[in-house]
N, C-alpha and C. Protein backbone atom coordinates (compact mmCIF):
# COMPACT_ATOMS: atom_id res chain seq x y z
N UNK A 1 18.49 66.41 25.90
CA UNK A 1 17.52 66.13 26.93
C UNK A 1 17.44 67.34 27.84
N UNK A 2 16.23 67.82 27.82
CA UNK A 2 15.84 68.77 28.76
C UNK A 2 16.14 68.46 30.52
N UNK A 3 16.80 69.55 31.20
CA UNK A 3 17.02 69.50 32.60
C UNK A 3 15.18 68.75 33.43
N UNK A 4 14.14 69.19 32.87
CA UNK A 4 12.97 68.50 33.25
C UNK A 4 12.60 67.45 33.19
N UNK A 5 13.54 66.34 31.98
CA UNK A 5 13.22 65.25 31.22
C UNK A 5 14.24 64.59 32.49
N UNK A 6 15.38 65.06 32.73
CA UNK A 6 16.54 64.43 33.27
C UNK A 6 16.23 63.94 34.92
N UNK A 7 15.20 65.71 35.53
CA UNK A 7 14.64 65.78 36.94
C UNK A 7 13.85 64.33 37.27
N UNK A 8 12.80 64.41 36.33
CA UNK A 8 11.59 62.98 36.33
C UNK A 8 12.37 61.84 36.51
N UNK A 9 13.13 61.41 35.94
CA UNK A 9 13.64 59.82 36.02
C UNK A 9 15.02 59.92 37.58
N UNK A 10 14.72 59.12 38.27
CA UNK A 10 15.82 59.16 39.45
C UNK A 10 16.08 57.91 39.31
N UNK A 11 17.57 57.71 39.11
CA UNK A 11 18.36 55.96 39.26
C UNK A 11 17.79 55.33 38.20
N UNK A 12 17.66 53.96 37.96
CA UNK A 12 17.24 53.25 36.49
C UNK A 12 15.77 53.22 36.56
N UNK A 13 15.43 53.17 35.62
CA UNK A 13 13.91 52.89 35.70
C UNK A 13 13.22 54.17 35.37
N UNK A 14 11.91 53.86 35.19
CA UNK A 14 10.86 55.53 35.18
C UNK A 14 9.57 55.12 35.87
N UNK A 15 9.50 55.30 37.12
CA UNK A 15 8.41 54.96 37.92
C UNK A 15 7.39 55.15 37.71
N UNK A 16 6.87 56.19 36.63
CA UNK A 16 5.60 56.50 35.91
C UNK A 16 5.64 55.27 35.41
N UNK A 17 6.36 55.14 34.57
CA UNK A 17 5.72 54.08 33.49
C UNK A 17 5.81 52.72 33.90
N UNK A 18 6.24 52.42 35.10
CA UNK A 18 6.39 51.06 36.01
C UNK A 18 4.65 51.23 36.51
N UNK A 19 4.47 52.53 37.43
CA UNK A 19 2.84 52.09 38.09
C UNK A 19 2.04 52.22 36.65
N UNK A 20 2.44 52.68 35.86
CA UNK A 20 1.06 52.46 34.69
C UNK A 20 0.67 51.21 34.50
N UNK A 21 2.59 49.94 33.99
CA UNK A 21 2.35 49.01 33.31
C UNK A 21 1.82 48.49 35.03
N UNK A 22 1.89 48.49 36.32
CA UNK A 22 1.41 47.79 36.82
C UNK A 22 0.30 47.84 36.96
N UNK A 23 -0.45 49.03 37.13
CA UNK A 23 -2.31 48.83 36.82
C UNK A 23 -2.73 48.63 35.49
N UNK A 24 -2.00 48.59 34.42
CA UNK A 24 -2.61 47.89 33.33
C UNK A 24 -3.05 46.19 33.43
N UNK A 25 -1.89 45.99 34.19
CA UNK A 25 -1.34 44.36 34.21
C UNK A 25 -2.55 43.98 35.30
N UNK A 26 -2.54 44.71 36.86
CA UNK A 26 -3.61 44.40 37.55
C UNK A 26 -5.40 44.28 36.89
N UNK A 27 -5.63 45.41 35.74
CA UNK A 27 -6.69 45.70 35.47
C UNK A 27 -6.67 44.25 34.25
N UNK A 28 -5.78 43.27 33.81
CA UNK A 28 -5.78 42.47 32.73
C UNK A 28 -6.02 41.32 33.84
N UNK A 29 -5.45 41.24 34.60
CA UNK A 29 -5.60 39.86 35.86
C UNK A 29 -6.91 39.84 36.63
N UNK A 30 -7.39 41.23 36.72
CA UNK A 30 -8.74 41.35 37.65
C UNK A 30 -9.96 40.99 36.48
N UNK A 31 -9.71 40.70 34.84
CA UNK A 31 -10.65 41.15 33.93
C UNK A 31 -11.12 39.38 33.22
N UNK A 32 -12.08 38.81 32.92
CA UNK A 32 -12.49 37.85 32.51
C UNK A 32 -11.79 37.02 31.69
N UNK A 33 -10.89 37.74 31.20
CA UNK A 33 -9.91 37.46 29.81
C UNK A 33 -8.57 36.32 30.61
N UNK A 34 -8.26 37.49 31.64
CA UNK A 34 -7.16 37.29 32.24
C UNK A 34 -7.20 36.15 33.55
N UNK A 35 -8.33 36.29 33.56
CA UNK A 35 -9.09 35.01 34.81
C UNK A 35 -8.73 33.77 34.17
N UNK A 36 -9.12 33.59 32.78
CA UNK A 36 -9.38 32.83 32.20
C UNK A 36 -8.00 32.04 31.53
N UNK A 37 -7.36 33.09 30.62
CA UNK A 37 -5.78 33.10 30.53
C UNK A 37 -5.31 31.94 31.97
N UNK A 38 -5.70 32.85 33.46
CA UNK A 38 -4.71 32.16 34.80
C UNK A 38 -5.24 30.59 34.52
N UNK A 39 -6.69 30.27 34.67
CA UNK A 39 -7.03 29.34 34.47
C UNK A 39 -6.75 28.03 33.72
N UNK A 40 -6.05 29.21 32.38
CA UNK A 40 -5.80 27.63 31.43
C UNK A 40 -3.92 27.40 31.76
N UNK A 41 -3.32 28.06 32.82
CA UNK A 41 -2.14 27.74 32.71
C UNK A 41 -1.55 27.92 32.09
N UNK A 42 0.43 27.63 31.87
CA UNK A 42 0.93 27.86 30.71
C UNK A 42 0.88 27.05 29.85
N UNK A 43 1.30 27.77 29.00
CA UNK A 43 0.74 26.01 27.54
C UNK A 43 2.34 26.00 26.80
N UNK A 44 2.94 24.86 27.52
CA UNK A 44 4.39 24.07 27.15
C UNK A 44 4.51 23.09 26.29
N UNK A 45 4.89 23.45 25.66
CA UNK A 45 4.85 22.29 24.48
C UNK A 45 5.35 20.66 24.78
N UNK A 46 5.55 19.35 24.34
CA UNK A 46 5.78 18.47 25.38
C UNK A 46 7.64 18.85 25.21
N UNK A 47 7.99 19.25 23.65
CA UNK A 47 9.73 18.94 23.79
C UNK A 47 9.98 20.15 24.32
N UNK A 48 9.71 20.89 24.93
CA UNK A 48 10.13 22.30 25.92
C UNK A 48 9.78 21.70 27.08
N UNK A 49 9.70 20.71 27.61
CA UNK A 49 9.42 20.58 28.89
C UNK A 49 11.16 19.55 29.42
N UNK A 50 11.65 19.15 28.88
CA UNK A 50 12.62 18.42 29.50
C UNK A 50 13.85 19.78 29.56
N UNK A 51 13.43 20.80 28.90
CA UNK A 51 14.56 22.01 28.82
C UNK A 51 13.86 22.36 29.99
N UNK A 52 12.86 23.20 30.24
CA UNK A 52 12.09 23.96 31.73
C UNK A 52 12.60 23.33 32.38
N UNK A 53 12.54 21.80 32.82
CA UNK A 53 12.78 21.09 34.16
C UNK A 53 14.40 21.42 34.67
N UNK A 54 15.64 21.56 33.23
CA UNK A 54 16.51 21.53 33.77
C UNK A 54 17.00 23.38 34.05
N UNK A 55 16.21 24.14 33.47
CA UNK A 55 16.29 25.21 33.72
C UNK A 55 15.81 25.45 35.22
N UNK A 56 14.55 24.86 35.63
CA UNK A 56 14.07 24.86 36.82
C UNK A 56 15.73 24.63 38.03
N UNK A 57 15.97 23.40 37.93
CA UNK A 57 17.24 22.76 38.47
C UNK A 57 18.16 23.57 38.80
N UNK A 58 18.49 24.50 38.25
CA UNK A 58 20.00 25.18 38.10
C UNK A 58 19.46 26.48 38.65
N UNK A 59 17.69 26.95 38.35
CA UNK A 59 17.72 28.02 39.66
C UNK A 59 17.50 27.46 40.78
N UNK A 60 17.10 26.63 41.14
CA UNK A 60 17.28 26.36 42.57
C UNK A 60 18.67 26.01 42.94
N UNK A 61 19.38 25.56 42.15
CA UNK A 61 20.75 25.60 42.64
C UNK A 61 21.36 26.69 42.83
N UNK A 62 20.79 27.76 42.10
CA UNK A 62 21.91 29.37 42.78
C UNK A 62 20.58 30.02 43.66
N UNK A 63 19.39 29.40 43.86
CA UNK A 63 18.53 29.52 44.86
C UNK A 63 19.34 29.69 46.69
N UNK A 64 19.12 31.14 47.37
CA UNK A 64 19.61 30.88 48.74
C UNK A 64 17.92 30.88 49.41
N UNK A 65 18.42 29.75 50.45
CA UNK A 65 17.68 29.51 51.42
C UNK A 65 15.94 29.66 50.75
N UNK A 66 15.56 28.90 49.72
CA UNK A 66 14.35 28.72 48.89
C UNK A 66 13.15 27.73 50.31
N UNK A 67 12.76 28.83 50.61
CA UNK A 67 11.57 28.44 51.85
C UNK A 67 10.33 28.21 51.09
N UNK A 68 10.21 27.86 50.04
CA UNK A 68 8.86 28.07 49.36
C UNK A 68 8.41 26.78 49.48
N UNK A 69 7.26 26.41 48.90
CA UNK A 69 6.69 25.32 49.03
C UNK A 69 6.01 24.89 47.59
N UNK A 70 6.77 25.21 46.71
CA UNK A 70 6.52 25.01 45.09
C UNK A 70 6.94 23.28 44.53
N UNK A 71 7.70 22.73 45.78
CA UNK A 71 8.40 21.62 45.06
C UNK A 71 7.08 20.52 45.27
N UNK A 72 7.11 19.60 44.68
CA UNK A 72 6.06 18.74 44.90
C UNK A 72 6.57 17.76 45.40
């Protein structure tokens, strides 16, 4: 690895390629496809849903101080 290859990346990660994938991702959410995608929700199958709920469970249990307003 080149001393130039080594300069670019600081700590974990490669921040180039973090803001790319994030305006890719913005330009897929802002785009008809992705409207549409938000629209139809996730699609859970019915026997994956009693696993989610208890997965749900156990992060809010190592959840600190969860101020959100997600619970119904």
């Amino acid at each position: 690895m080149s001393s130039k290859q080594r300069d670019s990346n600081h700590g974990e990660g490669n921040a180039e390629a973090a803001a790319e994938f994030n305006s890719v991702e913005q330009d897929f959410v802002q785009s008809s496809r992705g409207k549409q995608k938000i629209k139809e929700g996730p699609q859970v199958r019915p026997e994956e849903e009693a696993e989610l709920a208890k997965a749900e469970e156990i992060g809010r249990k190592h959840a600190k101080d969860d101020d959100s307003q997600t619970r119904p």
